[in-house]
C-alpha atoms as a PDB file:
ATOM      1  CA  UNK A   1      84.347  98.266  82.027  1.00  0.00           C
ATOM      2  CA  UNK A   2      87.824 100.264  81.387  1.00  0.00           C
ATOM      3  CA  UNK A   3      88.451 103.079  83.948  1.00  0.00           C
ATOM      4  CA  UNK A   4      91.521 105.339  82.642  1.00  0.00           C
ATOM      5  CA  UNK A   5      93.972 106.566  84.982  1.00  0.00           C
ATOM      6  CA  UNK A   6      96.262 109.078  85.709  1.00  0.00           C
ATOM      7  CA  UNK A   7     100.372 108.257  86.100  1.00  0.00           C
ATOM      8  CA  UNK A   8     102.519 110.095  88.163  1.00  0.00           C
ATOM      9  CA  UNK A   9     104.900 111.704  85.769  1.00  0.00           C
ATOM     10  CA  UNK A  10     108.197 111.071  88.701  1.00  0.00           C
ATOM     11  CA  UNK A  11     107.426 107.300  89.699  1.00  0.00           C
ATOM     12  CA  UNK A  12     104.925 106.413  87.181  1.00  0.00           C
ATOM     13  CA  UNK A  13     102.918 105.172  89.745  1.00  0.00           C
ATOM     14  CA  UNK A  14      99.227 104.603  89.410  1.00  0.00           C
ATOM     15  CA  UNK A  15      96.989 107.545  90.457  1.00  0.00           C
ATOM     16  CA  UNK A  16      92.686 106.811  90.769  1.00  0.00           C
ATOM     17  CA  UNK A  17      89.793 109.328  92.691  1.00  0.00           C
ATOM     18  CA  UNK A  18      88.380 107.335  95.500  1.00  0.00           C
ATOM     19  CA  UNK A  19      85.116 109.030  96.738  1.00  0.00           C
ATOM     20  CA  UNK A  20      84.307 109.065 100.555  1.00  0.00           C
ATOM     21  CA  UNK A  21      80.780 109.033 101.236  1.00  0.00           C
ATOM     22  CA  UNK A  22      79.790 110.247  97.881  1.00  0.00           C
ATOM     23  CA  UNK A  23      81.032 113.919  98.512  1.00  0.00           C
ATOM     24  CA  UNK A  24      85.203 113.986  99.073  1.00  0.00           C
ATOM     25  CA  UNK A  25      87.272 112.490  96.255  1.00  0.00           C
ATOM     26  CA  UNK A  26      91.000 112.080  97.498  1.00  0.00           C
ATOM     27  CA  UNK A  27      93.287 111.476  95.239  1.00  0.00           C
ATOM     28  CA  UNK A  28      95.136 107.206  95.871  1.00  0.00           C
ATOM     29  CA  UNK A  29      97.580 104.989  94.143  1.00  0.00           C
ATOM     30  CA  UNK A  30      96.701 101.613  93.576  1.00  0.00           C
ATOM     31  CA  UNK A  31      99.279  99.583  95.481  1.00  0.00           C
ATOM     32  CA  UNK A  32      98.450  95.799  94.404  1.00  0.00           C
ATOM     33  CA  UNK A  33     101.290  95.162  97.288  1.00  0.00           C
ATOM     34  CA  UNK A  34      99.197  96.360  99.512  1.00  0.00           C
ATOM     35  CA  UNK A  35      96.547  94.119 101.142  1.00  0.00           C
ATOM     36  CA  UNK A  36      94.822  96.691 102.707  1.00  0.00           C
ATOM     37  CA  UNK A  37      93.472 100.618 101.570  1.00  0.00           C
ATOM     38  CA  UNK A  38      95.667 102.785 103.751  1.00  0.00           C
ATOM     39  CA  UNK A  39      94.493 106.888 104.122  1.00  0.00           C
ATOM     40  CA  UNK A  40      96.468 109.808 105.435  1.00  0.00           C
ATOM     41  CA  UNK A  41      94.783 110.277 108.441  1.00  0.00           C
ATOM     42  CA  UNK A  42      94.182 113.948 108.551  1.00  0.00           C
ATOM     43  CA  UNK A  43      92.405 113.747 105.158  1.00  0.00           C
ATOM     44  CA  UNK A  44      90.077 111.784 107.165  1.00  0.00           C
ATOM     45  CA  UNK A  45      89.971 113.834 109.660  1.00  0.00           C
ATOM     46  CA  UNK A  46      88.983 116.919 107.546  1.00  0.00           C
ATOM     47  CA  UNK A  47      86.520 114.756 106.055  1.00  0.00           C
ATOM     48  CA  UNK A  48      85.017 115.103 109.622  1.00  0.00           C
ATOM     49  CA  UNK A  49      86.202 111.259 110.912  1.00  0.00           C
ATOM     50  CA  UNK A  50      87.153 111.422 114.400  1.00  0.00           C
ATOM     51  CA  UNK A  51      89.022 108.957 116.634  1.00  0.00           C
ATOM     52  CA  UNK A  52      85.073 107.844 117.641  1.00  0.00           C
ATOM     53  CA  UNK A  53      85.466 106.251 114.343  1.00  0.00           C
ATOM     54  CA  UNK A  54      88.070 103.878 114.824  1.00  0.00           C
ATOM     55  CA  UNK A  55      87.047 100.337 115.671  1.00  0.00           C
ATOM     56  CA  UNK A  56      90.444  99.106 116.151  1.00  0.00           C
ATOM     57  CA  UNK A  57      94.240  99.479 116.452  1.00  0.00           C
ATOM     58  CA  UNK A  58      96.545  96.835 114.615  1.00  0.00           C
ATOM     59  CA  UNK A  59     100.134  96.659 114.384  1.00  0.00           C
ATOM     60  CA  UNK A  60     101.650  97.472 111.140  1.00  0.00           C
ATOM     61  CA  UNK A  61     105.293  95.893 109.826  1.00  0.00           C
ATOM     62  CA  UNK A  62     106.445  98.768 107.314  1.00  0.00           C
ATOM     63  CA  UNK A  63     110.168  99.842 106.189  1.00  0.00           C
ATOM     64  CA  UNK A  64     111.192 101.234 109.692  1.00  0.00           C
ATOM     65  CA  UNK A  65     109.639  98.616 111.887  1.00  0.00           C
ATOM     66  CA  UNK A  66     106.403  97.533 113.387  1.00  0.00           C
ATOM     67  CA  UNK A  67     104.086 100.441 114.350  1.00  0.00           C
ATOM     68  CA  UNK A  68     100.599 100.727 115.738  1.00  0.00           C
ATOM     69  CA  UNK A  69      97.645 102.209 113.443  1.00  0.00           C
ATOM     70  CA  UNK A  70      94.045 103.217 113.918  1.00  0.00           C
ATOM     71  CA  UNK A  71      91.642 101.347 111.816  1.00  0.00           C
ATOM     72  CA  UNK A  72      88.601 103.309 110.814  1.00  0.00           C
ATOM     73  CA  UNK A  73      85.094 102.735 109.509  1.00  0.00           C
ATOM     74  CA  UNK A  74      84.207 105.007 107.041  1.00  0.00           C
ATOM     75  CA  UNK A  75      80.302 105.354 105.639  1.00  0.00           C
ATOM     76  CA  UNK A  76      81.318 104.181 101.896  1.00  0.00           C
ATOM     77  CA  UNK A  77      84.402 104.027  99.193  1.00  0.00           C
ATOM     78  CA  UNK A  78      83.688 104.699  95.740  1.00  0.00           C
ATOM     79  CA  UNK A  79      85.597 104.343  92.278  1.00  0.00           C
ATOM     80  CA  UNK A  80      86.032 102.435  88.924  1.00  0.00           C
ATOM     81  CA  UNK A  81      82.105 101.238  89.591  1.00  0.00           C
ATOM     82  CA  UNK A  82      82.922  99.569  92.804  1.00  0.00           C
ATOM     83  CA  UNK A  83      81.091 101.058  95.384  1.00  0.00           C
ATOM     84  CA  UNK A  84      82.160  99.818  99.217  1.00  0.00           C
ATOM     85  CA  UNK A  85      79.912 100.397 102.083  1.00  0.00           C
ATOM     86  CA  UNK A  86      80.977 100.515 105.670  1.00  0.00           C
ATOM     87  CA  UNK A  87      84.479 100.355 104.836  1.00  0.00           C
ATOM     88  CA  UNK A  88      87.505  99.915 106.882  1.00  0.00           C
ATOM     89  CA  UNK A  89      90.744 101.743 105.955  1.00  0.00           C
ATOM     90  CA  UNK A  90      93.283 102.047 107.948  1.00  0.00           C
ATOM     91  CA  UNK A  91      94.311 105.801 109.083  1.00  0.00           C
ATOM     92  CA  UNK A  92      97.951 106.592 109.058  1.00  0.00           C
ATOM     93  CA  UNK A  93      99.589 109.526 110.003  1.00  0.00           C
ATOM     94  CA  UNK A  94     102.080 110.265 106.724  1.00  0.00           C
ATOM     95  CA  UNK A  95     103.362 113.825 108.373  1.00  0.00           C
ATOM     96  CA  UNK A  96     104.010 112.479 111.839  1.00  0.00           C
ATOM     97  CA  UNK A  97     106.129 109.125 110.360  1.00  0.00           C
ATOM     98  CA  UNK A  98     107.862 111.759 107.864  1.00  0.00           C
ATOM     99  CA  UNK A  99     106.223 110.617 105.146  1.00  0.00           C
ATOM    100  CA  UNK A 100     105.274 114.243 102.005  1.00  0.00           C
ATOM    101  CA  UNK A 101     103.355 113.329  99.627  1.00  0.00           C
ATOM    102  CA  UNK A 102     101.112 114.336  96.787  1.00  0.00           C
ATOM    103  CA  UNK A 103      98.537 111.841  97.718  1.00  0.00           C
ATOM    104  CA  UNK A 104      95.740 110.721  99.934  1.00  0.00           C
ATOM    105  CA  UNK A 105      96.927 107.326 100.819  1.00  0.00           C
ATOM    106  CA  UNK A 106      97.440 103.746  98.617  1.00  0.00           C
ATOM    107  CA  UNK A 107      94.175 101.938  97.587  1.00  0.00           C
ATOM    108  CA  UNK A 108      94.895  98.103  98.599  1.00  0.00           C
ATOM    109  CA  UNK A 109      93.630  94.486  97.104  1.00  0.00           C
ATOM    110  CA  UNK A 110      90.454  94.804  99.611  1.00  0.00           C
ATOM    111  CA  UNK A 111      88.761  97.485  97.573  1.00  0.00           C
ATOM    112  CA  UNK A 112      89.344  94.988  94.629  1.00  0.00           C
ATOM    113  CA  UNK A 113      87.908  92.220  96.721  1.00  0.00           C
ATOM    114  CA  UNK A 114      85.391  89.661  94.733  1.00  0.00           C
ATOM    115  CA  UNK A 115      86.492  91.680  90.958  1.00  0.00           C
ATOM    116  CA  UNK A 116      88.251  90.448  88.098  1.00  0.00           C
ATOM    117  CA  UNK A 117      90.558  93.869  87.611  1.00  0.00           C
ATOM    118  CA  UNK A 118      93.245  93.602  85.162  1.00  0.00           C
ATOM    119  CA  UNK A 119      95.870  96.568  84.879  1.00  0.00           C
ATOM    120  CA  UNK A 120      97.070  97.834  81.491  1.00  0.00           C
ATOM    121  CA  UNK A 121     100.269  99.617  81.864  1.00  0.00           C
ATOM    122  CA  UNK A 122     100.270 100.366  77.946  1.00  0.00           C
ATOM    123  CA  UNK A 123      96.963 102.211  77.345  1.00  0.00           C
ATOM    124  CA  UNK A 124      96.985 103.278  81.104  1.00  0.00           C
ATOM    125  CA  UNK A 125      93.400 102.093  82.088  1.00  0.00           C
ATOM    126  CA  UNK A 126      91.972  99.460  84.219  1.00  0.00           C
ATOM    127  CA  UNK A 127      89.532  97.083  83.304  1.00  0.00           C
ATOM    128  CA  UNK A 128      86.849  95.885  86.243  1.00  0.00           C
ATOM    129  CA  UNK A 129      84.473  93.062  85.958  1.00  0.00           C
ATOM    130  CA  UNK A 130      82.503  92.043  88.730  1.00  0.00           C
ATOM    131  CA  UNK A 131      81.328  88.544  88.321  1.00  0.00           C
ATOM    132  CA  UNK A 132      77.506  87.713  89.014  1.00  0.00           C
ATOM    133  CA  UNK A 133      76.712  85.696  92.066  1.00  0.00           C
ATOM    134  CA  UNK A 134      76.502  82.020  90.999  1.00  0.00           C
ATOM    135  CA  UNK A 135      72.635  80.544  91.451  1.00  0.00           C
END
């Protein structure tokens, strides 16, 4: 199926709704750079995620060096019919690391996990196929 999407008019970068839990949509660039889906982690915080919720912290290389981040577990992740459940995204702090933005956070290659997705940069939409499970 073809899923348009939105382009930020600065960066032309790659804008998509992710739904949390099938009731907060936050709005996330695809980053196919990035191997995992990384949220600003007082959106999930007001999405009432607390620190309960993270099952682990894992050290992060980014531009200015290694730092630590929570990884959370969050109830389900939903966009482009691809519907994750029990999800882990890693919770980073954009305001504390200096880091203004306009968006939620960068959707990574694990949400696309077991999908054929192929981006068109032309018509701006996305096309998702998820293969059935061989018998």
């Amino acid at each position: 199926m073809k899923f348009p999407f939105k382009r930020d008019p600065e960066g032309g970068l790659i804008v998509i709704n992710l739904t949390f839990d099938d009731k907060h949509e936050l709005d996330m660039i695809v980053d196919t750079g990035a191997s995992h889906t990384t949220v600003d982690i007082n959106s999930l915080y007001q999405m009432g995620y607390t620190r309960k919720d993270s099952v682990e912290v894992v050290p992060i290389e980014t531009a200015n060096g290694v730092i630590d981040i929570e990884v959370m577990k969050v109830g389900s992740l939903s966009s482009m019919g691809i519907k994750r459940n029990c999800f882990s995204v890693q919770g980073y702090d954009f305001v504390a690391h200096g880091v203004l933005s306009d968006y939620d956070g960068v959707v990574g290659l694990d949400f696309f996990e077991g999908t054929v997705f192929c981006v068109d940069m032309i018509e701006n939409t996305i096309t998702i196929q998820i293969p059935e499970p061989i018998k």
